[in-house]
PDB file of N, CA and C in Angstrom:
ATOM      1  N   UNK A   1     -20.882-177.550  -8.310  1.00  0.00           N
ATOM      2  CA  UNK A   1     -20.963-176.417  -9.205  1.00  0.00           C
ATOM      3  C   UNK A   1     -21.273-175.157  -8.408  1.00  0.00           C
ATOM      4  N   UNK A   2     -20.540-174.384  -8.855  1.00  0.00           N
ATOM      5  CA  UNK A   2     -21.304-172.696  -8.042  1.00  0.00           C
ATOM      6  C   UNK A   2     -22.107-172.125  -8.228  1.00  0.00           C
ATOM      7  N   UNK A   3     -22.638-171.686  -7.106  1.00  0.00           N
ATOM      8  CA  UNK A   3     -23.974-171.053  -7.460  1.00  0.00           C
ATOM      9  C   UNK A   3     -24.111-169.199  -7.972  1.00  0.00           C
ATOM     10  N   UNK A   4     -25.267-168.975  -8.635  1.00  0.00           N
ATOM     11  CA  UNK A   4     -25.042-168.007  -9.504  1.00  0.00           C
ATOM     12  C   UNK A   4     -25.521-167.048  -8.178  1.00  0.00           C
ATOM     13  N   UNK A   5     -24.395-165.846  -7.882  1.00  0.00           N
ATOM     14  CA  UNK A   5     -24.968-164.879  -6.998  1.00  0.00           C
ATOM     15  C   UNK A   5     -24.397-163.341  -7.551  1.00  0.00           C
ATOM     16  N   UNK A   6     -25.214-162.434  -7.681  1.00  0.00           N
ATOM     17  CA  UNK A   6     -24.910-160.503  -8.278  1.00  0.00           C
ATOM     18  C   UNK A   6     -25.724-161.012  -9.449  1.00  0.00           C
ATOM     19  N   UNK A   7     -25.415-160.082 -10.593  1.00  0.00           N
ATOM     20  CA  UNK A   7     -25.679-159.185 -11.296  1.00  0.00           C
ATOM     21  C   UNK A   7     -25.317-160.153 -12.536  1.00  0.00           C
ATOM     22  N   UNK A   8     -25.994-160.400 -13.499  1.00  0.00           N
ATOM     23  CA  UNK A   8     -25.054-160.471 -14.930  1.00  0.00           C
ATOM     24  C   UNK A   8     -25.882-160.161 -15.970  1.00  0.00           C
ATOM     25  N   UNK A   9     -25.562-160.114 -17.210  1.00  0.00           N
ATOM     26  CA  UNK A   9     -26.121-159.946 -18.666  1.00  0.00           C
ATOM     27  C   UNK A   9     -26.471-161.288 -19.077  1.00  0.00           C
ATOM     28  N   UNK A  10     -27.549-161.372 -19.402  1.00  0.00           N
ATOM     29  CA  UNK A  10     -28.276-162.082 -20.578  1.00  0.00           C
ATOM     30  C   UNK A  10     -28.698-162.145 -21.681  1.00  0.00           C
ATOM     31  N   UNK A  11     -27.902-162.339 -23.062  1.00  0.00           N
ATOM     32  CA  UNK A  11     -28.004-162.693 -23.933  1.00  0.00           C
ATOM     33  C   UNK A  11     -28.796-163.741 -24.516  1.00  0.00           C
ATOM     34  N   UNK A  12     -30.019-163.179 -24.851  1.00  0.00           N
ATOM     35  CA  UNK A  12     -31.720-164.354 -25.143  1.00  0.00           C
ATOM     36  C   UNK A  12     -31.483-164.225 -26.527  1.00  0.00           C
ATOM     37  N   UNK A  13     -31.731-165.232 -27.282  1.00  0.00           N
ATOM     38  CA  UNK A  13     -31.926-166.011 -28.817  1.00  0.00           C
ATOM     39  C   UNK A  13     -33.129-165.794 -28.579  1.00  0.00           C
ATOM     40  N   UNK A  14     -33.386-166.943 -27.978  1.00  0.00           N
ATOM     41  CA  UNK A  14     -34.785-167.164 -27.703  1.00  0.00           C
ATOM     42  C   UNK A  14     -35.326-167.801 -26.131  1.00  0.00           C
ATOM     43  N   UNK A  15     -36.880-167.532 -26.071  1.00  0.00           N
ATOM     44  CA  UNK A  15     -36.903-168.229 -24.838  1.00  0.00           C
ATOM     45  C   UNK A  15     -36.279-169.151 -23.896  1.00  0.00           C
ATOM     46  N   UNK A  16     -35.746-170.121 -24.835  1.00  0.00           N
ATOM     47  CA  UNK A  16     -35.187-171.668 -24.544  1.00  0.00           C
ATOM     48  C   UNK A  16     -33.786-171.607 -24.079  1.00  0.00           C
ATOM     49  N   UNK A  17     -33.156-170.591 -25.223  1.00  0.00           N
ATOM     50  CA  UNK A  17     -32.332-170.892 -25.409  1.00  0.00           C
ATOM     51  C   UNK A  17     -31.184-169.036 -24.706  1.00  0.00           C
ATOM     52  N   UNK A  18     -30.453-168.941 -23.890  1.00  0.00           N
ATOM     53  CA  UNK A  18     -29.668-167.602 -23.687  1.00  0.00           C
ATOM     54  C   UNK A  18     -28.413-167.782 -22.791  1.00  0.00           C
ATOM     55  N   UNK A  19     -27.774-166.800 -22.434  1.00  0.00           N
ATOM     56  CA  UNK A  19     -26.194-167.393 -22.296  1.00  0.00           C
ATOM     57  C   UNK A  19     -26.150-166.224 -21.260  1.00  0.00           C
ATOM     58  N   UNK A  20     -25.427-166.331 -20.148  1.00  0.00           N
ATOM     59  CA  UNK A  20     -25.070-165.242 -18.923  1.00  0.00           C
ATOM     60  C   UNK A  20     -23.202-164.989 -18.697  1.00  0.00           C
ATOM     61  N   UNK A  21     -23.271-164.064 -18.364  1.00  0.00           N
ATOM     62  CA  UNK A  21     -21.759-163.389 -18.444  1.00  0.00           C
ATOM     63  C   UNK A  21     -22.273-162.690 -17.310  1.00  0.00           C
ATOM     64  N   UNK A  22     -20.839-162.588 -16.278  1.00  0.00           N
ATOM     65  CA  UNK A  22     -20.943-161.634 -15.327  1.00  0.00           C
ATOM     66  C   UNK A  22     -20.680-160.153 -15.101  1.00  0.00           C
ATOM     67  N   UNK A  23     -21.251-159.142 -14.716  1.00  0.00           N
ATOM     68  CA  UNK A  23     -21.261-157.811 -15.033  1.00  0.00           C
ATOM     69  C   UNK A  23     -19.983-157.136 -14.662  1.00  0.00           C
ATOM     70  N   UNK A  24     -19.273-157.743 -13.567  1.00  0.00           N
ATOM     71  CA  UNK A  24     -17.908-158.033 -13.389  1.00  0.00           C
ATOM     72  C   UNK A  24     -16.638-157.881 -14.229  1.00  0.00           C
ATOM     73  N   UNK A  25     -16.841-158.701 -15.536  1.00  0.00           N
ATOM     74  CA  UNK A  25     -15.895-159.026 -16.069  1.00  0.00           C
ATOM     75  C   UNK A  25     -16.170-158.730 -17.446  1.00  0.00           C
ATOM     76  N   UNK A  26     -17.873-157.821 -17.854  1.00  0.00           N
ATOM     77  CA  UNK A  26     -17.607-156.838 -19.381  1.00  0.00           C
ATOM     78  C   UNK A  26     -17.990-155.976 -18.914  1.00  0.00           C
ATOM     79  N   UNK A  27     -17.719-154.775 -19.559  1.00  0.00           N
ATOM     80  CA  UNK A  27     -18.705-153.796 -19.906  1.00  0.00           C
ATOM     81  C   UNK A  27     -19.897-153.603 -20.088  1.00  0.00           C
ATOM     82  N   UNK A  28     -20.543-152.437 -20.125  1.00  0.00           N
ATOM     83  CA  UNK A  28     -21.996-152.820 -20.931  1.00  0.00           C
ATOM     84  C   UNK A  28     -21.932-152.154 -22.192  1.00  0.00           C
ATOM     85  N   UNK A  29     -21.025-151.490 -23.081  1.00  0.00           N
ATOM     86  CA  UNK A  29     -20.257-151.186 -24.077  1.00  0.00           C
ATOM     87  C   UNK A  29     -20.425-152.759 -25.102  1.00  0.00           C
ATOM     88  N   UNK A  30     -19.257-153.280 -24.210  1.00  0.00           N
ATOM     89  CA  UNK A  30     -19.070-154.791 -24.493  1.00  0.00           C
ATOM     90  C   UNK A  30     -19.955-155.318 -24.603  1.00  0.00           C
ATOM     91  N   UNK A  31     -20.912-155.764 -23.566  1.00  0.00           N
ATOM     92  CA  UNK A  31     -22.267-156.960 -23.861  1.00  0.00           C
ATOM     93  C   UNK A  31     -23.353-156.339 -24.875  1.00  0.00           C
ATOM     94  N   UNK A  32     -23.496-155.084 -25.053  1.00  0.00           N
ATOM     95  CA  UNK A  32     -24.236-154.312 -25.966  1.00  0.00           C
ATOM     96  C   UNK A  32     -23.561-154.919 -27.758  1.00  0.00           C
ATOM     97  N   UNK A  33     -22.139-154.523 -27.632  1.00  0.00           N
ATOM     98  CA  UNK A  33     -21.592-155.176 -28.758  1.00  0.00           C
ATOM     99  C   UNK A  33     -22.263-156.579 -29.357  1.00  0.00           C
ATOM    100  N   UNK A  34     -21.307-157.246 -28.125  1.00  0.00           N
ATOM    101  CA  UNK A  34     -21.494-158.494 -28.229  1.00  0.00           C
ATOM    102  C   UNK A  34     -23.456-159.205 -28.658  1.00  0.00           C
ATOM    103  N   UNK A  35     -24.171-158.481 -27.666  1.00  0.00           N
ATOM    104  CA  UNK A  35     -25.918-158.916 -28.120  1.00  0.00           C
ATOM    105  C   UNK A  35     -25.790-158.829 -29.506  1.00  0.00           C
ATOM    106  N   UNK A  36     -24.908-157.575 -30.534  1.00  0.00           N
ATOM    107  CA  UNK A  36     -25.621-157.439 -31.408  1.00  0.00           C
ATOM    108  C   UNK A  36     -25.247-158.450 -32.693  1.00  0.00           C
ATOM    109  N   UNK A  37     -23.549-158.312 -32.297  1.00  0.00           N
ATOM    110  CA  UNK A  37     -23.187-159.427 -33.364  1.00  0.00           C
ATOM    111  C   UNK A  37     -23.719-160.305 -32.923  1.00  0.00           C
ATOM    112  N   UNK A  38     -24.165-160.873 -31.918  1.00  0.00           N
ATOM    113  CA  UNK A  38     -25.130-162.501 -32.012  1.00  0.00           C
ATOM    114  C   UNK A  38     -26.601-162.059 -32.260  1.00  0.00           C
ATOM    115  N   UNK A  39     -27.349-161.258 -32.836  1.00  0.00           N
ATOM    116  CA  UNK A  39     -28.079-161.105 -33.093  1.00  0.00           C
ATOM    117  C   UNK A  39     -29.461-161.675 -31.574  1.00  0.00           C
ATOM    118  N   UNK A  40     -28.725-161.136 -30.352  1.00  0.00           N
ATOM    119  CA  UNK A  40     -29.492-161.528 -28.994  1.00  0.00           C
ATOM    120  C   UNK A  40     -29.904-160.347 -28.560  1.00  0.00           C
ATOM    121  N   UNK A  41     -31.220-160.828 -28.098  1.00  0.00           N
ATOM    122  CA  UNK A  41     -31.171-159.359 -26.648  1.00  0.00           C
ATOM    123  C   UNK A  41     -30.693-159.340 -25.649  1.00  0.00           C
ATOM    124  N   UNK A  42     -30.370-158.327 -25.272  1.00  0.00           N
ATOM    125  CA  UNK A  42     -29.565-158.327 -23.736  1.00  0.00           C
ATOM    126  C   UNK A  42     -30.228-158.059 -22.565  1.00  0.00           C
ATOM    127  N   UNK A  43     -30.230-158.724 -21.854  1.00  0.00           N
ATOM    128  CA  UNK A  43     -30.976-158.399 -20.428  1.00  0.00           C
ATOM    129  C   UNK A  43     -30.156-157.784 -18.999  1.00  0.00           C
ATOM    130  N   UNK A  44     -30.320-157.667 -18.064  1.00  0.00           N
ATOM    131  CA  UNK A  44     -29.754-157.633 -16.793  1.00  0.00           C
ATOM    132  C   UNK A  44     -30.595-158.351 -15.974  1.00  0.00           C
ATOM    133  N   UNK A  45     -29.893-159.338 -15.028  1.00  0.00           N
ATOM    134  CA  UNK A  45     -30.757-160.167 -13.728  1.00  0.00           C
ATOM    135  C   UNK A  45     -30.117-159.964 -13.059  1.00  0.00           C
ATOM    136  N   UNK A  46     -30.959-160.420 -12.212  1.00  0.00           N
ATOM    137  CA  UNK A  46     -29.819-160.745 -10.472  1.00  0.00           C
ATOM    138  C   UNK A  46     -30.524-162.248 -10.132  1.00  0.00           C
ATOM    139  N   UNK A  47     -29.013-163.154  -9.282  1.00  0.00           N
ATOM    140  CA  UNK A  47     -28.995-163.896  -9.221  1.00  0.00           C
ATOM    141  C   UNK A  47     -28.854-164.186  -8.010  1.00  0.00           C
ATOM    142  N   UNK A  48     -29.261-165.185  -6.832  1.00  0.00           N
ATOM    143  CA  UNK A  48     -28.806-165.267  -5.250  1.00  0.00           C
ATOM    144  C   UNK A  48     -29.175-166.365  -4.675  1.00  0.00           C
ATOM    145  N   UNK A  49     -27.995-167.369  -4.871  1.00  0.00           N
ATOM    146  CA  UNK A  49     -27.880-168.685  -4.586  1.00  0.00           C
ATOM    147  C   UNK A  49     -28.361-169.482  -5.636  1.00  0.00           C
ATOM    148  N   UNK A  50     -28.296-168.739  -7.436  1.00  0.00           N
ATOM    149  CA  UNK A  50     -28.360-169.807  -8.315  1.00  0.00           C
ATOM    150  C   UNK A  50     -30.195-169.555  -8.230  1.00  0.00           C
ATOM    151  N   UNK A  51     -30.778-168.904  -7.876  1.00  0.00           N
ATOM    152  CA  UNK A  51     -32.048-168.584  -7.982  1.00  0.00           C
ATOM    153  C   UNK A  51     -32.323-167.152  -8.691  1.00  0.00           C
ATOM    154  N   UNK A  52     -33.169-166.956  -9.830  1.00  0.00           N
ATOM    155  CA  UNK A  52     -33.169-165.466  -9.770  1.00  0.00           C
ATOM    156  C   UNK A  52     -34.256-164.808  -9.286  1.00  0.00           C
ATOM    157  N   UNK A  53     -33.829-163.324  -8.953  1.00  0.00           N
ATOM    158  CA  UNK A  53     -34.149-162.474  -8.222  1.00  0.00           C
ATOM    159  C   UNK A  53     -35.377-161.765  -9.020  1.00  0.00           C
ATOM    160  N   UNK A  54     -36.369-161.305  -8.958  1.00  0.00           N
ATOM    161  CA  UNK A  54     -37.200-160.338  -9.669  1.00  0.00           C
ATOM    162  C   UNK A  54     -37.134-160.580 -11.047  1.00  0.00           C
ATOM    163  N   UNK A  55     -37.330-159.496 -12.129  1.00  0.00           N
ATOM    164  CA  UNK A  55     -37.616-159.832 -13.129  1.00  0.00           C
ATOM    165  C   UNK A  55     -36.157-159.191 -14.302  1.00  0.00           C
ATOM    166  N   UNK A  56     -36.327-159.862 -15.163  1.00  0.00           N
ATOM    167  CA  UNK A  56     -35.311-159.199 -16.173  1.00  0.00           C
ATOM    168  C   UNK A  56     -35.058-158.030 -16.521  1.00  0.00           C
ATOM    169  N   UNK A  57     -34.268-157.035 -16.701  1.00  0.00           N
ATOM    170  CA  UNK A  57     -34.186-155.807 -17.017  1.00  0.00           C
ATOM    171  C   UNK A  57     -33.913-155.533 -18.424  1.00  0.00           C
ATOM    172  N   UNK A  58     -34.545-155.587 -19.509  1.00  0.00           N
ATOM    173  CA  UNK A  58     -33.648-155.052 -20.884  1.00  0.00           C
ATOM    174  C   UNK A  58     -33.496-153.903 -21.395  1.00  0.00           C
ATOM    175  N   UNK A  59     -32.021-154.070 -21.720  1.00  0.00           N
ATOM    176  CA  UNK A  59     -31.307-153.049 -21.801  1.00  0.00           C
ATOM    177  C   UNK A  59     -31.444-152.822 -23.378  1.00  0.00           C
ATOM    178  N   UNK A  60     -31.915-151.459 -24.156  1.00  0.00           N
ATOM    179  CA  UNK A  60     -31.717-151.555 -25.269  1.00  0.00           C
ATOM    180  C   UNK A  60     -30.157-151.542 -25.940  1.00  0.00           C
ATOM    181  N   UNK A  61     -29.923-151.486 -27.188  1.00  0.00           N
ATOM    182  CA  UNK A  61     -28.760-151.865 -28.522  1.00  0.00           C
ATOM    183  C   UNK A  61     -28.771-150.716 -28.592  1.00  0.00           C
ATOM    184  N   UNK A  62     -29.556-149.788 -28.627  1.00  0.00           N
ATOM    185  CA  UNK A  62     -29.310-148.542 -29.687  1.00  0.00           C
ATOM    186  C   UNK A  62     -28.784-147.227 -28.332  1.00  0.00           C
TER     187      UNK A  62
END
Protein backbone atom coordinates (compact mmCIF):
# COMPACT_ATOMS: atom_id res chain seq x y z
CA UNK A 1 0.00 0.00 0.00
CA UNK A 2 1.34 3.65 -0.42
CA UNK A 3 2.32 5.66 1.85
CA UNK A 4 0.55 8.96 2.64
CA UNK A 5 3.14 11.88 1.75
CA UNK A 6 2.03 16.26 1.12
CA UNK A 7 -0.81 17.85 2.02
CA UNK A 8 -4.54 16.70 2.06
CA UNK A 9 -8.09 17.61 3.47
CA UNK A 10 -9.79 15.96 6.16
CA UNK A 11 -13.17 15.51 6.40
CA UNK A 12 -13.96 14.53 10.45
CA UNK A 13 -17.64 13.14 11.37
CA UNK A 14 -16.21 12.40 14.23
CA UNK A 15 -13.14 11.52 16.13
CA UNK A 16 -13.20 7.84 14.98
CA UNK A 17 -14.39 8.20 12.16
CA UNK A 18 -12.90 10.92 8.81
CA UNK A 19 -11.96 10.49 5.20
CA UNK A 20 -8.68 12.23 3.34
CA UNK A 21 -8.56 13.51 -0.26
CA UNK A 22 -5.51 14.92 -1.72
CA UNK A 23 -5.03 18.72 -2.08
CA UNK A 24 -3.84 17.88 -5.52
CA UNK A 25 -6.79 16.73 -7.01
CA UNK A 26 -9.77 19.36 -5.30
CA UNK A 27 -10.03 22.56 -4.66
CA UNK A 28 -10.59 24.10 -1.48
CA UNK A 29 -13.87 25.62 -3.07
CA UNK A 30 -14.57 21.91 -3.59
CA UNK A 31 -13.62 20.24 -0.17
CA UNK A 32 -15.35 23.29 1.57
CA UNK A 33 -18.49 22.18 -0.54
CA UNK A 34 -18.10 18.86 -0.15
CA UNK A 35 -17.44 19.14 4.23
CA UNK A 36 -20.68 20.74 4.10
CA UNK A 37 -23.01 18.51 2.28
CA UNK A 38 -21.54 15.71 4.52
CA UNK A 39 -22.18 17.62 7.31
CA UNK A 40 -17.95 17.19 8.27
CA UNK A 41 -15.33 19.45 9.27
CA UNK A 42 -12.61 20.05 7.18
CA UNK A 43 -9.15 20.01 8.18
CA UNK A 44 -5.68 20.35 6.42
CA UNK A 45 -2.61 17.84 7.45
CA UNK A 46 0.48 16.93 6.23
CA UNK A 47 1.49 13.62 5.80
CA UNK A 48 5.35 12.01 5.36
CA UNK A 49 5.76 8.45 4.94
CA UNK A 50 2.08 7.64 6.04
CA UNK A 51 2.93 9.41 9.41
CA UNK A 52 1.42 12.77 10.21
CA UNK A 53 3.19 15.78 10.49
CA UNK A 54 2.23 18.46 13.30
CA UNK A 55 -1.12 19.22 14.03
CA UNK A 56 -4.41 19.66 12.04
CA UNK A 57 -5.26 22.87 10.48
CA UNK A 58 -9.14 23.76 10.29
CA UNK A 59 -10.27 25.41 7.78
CA UNK A 60 -13.60 27.15 8.35
CA UNK A 61 -17.21 26.57 5.90
CA UNK A 62 -18.17 30.00 6.03
Amino acid sequence: MKKLNGYYYCFSHSSYEHGLCSIAEVSREMAKRAAINLGARLYIVKYRNGIQQGKKKRIPLT
